[in-house]
Protein backbone atom coordinates (compact mmCIF):
# COMPACT_ATOMS: atom_id res chain seq x y z
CA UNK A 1 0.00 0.00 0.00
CA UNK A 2 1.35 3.42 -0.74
CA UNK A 3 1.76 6.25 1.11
CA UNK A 4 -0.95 7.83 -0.15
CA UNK A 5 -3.67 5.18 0.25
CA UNK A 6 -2.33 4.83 3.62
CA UNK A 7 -3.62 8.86 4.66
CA UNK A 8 -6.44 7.73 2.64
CA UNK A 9 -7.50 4.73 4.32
CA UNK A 10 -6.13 6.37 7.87
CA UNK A 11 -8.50 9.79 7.30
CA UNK A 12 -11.82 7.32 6.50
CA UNK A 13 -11.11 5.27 9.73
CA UNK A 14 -10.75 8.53 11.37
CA UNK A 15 -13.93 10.19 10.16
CA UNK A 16 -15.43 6.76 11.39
CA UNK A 17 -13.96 6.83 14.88
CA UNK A 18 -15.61 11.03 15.07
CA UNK A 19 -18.89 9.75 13.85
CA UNK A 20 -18.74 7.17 16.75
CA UNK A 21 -19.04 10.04 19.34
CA UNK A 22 -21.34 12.16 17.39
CA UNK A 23 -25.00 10.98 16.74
CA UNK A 24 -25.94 12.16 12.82
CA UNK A 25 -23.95 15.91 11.34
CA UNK A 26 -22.19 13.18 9.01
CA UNK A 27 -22.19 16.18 6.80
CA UNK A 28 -20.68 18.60 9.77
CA UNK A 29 -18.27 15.86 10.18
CA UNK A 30 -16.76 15.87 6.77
CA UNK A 31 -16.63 19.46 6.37
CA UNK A 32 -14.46 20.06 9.52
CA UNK A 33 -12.39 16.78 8.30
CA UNK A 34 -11.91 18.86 4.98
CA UNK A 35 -10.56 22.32 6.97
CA UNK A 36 -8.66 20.37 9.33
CA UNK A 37 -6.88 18.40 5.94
CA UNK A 38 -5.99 21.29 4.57
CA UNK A 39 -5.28 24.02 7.25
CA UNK A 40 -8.53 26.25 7.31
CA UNK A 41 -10.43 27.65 10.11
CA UNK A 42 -13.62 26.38 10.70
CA UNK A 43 -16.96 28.97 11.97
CA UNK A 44 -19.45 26.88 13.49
CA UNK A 45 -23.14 28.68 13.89
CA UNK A 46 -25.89 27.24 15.07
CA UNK A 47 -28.21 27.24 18.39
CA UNK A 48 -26.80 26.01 21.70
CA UNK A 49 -27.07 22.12 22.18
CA UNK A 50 -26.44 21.07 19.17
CA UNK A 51 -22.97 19.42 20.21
CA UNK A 52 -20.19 21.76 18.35
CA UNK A 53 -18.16 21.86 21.87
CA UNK A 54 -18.35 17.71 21.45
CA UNK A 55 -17.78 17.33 18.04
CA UNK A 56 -14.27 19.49 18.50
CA UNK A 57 -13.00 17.53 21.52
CA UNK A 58 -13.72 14.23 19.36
CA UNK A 59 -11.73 15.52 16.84
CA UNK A 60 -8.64 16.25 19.28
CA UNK A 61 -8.87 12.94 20.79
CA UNK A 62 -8.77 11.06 17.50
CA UNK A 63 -5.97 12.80 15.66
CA UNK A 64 -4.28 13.27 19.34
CA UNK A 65 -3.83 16.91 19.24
CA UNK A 66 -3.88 19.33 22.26
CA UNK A 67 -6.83 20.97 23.15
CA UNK A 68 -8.04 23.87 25.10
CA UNK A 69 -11.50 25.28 25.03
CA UNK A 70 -11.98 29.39 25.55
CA UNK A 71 -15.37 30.37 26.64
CA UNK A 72 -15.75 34.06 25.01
CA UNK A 73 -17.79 36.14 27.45
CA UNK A 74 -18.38 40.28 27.60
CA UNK A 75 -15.76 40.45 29.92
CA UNK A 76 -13.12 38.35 28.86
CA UNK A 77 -9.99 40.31 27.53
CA UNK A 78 -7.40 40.06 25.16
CA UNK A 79 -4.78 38.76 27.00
CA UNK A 80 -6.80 36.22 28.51
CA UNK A 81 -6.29 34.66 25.41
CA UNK A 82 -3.08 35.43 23.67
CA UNK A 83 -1.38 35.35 27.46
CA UNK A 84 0.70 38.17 28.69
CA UNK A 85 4.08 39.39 30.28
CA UNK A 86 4.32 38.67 34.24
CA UNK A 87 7.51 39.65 36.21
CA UNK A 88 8.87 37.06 38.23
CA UNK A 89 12.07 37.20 40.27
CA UNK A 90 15.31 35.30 39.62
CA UNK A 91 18.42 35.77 41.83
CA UNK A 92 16.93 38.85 43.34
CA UNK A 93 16.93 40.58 40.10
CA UNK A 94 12.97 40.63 38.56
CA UNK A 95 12.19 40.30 34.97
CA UNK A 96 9.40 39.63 32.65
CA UNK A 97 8.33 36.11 31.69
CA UNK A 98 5.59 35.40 29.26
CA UNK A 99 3.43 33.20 30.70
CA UNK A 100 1.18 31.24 27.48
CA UNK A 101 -2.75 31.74 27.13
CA UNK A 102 -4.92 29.13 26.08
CA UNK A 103 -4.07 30.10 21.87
CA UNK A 104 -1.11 28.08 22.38
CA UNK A 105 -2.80 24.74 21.60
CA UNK A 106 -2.98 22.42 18.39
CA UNK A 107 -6.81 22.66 18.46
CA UNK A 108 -8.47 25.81 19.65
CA UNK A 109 -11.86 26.04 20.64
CA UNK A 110 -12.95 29.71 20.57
CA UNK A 111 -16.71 29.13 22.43
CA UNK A 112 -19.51 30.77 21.85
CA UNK A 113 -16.72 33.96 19.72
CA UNK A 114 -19.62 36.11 19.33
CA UNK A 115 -20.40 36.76 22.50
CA UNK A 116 -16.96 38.81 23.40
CA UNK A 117 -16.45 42.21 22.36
CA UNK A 118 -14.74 43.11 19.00
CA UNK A 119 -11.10 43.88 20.93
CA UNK A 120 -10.80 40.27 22.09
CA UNK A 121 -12.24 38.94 18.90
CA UNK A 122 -9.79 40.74 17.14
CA UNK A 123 -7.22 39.16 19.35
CA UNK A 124 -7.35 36.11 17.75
CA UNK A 125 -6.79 37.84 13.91
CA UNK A 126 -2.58 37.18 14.12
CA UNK A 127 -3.24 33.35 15.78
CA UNK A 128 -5.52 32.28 12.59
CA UNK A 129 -3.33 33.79 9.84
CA UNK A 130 0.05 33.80 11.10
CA UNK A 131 0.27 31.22 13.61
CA UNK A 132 2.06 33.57 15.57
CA UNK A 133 0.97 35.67 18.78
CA UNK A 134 2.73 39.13 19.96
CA UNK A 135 2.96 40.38 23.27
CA UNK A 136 4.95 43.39 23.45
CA UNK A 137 7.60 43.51 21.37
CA UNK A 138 8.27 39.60 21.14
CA UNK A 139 6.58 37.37 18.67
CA UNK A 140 5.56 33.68 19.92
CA UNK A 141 5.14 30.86 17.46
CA UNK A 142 2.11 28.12 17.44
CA UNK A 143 2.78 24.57 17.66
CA UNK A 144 1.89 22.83 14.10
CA UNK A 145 -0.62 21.90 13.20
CA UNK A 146 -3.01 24.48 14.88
CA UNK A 147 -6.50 25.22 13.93
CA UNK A 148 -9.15 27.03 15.40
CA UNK A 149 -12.71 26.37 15.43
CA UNK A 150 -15.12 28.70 16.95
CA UNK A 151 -18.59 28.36 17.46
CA UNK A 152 -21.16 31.00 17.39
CA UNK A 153 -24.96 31.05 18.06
CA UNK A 154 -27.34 32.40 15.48
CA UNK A 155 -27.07 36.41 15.57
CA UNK A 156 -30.30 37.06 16.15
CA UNK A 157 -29.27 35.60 19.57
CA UNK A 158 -29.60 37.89 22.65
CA UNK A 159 -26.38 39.18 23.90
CA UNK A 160 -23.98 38.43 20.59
CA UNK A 161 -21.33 40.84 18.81
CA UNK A 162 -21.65 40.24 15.06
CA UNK A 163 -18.08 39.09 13.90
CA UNK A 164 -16.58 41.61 11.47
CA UNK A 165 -15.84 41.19 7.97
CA UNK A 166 -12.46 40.78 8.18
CA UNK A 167 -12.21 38.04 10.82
CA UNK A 168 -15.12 36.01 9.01
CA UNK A 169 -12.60 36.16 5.80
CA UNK A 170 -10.06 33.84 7.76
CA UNK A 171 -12.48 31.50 8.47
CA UNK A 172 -11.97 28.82 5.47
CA UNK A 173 -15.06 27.56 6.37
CA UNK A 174 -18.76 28.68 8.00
CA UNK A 175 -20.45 25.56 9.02
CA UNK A 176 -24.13 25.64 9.82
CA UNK A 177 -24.97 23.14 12.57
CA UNK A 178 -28.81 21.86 11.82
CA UNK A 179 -31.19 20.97 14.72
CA UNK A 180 -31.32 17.20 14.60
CA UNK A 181 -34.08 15.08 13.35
CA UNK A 182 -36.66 12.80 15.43
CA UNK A 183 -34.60 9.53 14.66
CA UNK A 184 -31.15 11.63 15.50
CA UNK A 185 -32.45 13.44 18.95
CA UNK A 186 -33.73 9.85 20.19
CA UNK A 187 -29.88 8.18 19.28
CA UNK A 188 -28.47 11.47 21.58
CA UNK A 189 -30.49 10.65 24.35
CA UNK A 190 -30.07 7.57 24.45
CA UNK A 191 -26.13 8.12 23.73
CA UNK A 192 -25.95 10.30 26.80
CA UNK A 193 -29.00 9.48 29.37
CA UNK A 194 -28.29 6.05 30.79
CA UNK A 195 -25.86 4.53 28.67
CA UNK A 196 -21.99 4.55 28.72
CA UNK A 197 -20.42 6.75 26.12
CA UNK A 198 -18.35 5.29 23.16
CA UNK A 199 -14.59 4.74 23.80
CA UNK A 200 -13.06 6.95 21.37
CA UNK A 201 -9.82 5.71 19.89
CA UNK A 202 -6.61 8.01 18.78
CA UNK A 203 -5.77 7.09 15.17
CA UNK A 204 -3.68 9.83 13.99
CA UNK A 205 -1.28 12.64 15.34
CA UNK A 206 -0.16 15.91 14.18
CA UNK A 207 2.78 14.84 12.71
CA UNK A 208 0.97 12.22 10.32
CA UNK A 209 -1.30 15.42 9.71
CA UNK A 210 0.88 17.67 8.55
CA UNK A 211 1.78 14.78 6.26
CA UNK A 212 -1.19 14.06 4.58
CA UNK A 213 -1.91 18.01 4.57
CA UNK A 214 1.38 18.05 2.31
CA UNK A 215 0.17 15.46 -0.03
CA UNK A 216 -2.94 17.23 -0.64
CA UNK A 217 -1.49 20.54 -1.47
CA UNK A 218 0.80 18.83 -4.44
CA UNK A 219 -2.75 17.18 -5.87
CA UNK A 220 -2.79 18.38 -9.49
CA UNK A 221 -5.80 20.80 -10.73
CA UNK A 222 -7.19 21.13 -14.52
CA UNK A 223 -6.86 24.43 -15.59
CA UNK A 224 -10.49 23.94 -16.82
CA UNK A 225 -11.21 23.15 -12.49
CA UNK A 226 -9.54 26.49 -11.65
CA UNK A 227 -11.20 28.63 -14.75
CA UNK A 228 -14.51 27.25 -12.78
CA UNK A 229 -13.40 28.22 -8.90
CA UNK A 230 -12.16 31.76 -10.66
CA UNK A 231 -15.50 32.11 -12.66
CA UNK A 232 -17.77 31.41 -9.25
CA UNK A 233 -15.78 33.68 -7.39
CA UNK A 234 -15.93 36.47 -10.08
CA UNK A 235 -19.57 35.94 -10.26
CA UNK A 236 -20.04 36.88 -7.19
CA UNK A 237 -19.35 40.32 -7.83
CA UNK A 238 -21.52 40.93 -10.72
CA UNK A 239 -24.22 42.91 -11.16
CA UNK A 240 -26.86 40.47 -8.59
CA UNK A 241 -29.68 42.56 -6.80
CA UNK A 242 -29.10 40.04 -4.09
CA UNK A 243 -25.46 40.35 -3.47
CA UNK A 244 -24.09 43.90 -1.70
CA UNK A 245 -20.84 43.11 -1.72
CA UNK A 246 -18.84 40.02 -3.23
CA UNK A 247 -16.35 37.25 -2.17
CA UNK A 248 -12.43 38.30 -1.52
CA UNK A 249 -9.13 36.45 -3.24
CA UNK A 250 -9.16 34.41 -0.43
CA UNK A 251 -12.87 32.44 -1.34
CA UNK A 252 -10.74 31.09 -4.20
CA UNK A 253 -7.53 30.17 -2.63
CA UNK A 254 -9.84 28.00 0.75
CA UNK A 255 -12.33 26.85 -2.60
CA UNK A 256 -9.11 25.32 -4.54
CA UNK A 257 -7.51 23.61 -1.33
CA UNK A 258 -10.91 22.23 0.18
CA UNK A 259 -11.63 20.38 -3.05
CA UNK A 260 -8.39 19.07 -3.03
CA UNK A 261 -8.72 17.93 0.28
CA UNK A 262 -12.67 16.98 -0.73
CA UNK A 263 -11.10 14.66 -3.91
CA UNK A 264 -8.17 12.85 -1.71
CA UNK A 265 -11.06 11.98 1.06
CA UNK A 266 -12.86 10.50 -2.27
CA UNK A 267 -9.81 8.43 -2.88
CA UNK A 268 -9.28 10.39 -6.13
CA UNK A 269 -6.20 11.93 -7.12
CA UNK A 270 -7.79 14.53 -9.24
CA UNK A 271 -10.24 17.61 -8.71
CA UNK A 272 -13.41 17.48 -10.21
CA UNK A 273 -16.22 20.17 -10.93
CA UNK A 274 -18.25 18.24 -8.45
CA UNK A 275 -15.60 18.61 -5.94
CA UNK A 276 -15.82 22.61 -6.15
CA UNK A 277 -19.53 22.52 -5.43
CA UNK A 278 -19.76 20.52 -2.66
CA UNK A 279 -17.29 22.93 -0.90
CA UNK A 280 -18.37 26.07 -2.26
CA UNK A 281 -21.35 26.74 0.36
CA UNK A 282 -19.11 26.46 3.30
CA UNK A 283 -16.43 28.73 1.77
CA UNK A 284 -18.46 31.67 0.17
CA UNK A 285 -21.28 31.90 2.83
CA UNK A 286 -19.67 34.16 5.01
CA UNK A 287 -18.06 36.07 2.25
CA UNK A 288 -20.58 37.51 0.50
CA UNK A 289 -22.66 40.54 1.81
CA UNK A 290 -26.71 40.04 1.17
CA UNK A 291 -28.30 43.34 -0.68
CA UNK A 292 -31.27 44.87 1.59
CA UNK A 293 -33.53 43.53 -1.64
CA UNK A 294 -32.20 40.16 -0.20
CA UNK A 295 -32.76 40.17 3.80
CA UNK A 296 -36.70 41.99 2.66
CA UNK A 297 -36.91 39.00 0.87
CA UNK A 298 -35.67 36.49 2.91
CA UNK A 299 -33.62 35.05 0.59
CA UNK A 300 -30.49 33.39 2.20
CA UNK A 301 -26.79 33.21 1.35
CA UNK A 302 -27.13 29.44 0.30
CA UNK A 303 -30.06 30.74 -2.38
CA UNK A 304 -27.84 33.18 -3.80
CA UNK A 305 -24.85 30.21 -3.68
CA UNK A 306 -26.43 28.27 -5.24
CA UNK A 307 -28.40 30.14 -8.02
CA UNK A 308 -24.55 30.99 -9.05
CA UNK A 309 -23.88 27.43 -9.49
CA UNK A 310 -26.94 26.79 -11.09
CA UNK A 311 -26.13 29.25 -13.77
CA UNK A 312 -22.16 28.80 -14.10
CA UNK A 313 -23.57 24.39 -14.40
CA UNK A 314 -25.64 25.53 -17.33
CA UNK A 315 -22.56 27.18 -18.73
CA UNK A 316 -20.45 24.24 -18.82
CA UNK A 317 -22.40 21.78 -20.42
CA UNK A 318 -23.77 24.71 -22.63
């Protein structure tokens, strides 16, 4: 078996082993397994309950990655996350030490993100980019791989802070977390009211990660493939009375690596149209701005999605 079937087979067992510990969201699932394969960080919005905080801690116990959860709260500060400079004393003399906030983990949990202010949002702009956090005049680097995945309840939600444009552009992707059907809410009951809870197994680490992360960035793509991520991208800011403002450079460069990532998890070496649809909801539905015509309307940023790859489908079969 090659190398590459190997992180093949190895990812599948691992989505497996997630799904174990998670009743139904086999679709939430594979969308964080795509991010996490290819180094994006993941928005996940929907109403408390729905078992986001669980479905991250699975995911550090499988691929063995350290974990540290941040509750985001009115009050909490900047520094409570990034850490800070304290001043010890060594030999009599005293000096500064930075002492590490809870950022310095492989797998971040930002809790409930819109419920801090915009300053200690903003705090964690440098971690999700650069991978680097400065305090003072002295930059820290984050332990590879690191990801963050933040969760964030429905807007509309008492007490939020609506995330601002330019933090919601680092997010590769914006997962929406569905309320569960009847069949699905009966399995979590029963999952967590009077029965023991799955063992969950550790089948990867972050070294094997970084790996298979590597493989998947040298997967070949059609020029025809990348004409079709440019052409949905550009679409998004023509002339649409639904659209107020379109998708930035970096909808194209998160839509090119998650279909890689989407086409290895297929066991394909090769990106496909198909792959770039699947993918292109969770990467453009935070980056595009709805028109007042739309929000009147009610007409959602997964309409507007998806009427652009309705039409741009037509095109290339036309």
């Amino acid at each position: 078996m090659s190398d590459i079937e190997l992180f093949q087979q190895k990812i599948k067992e691992c989505e497996e082993e997630i799904g174990k510990g998670i009743i139904g969201q086999r679709d939430i699932i594979r969308q964080v397994m795509l991010a996490l394969l290819s180094g994006g960080n993941v928005l996940l919005e929907g109403m408390p309950g729905l078992g986001k905080t669980m479905l991250v801690r699975t995911i550090g116990q499988v691929f063995r990655l350290s974990f540290k959860r941040i509750q985001f709260t009115p009050d909490l500060m900047p520094s409570d996350v990034t850490g800070t400079n304290i001043m010890v004393k060594e030999e009599g003399k005293s000096m500064f030490r930075f002492s590490q906030g809870p950022i310095f983990a492989n797998l971040v949990l930002a809790d409930e993100i819109n419920r801090a202010t915009p300053k200690t949002q903003s705090a964690l702009l440098e971690a999700m980019q650069e991978h680097t956090v400065t305090v003072g005049n002295e930059s820290h680097c984050l332990e590879e791989p690191f990801l963050v995945l933040a969760t964030q309840n429905p807007i509309e939600q008492e007490g939020t802070y609506p995330l601002p444009e330019a933090q919601l552009d680092r997010f590769m992707f914006k997962v929406l977390v569905k309320f569960p059907s009847k069949e699905e809410l009966r399995g979590i009951v029963e999952l967590t009211e009077g029965q023991a809870m799955p063992e969950i197994q550790s089948l990867m680490d972050g070294e094997m990660l970084i790996k298979a992360r590597k493989l998947i960035a040298q997967m070949p793509i059609a020029d025809a493939v990348m004409n079709y991520v440019l052409e949905l991208v550009m679409a998004t800011h023509e002339a649409n009375p639904y659209i107020r403002e379109g998708a930035s450079p970096r909808a194209a460069q998160a839509m090119i690596r998650a279909s890689r990532a989407r086409a290895f998890t297929e066991g394909r070496l090769n990106v496909s149209f198909e792959d770039v649809q699947k993918v292109a909801y969770p990467v453009l539905r935070h980056r595009i701005l709805l028109s007042f015509d739309a929000i009147s309307e009610g007409v959602s940023e997964d309409v507007v999605i998806g009427q652009i790859l309705e039409a741009k489908e037509k095109s290339l079969y036309a």
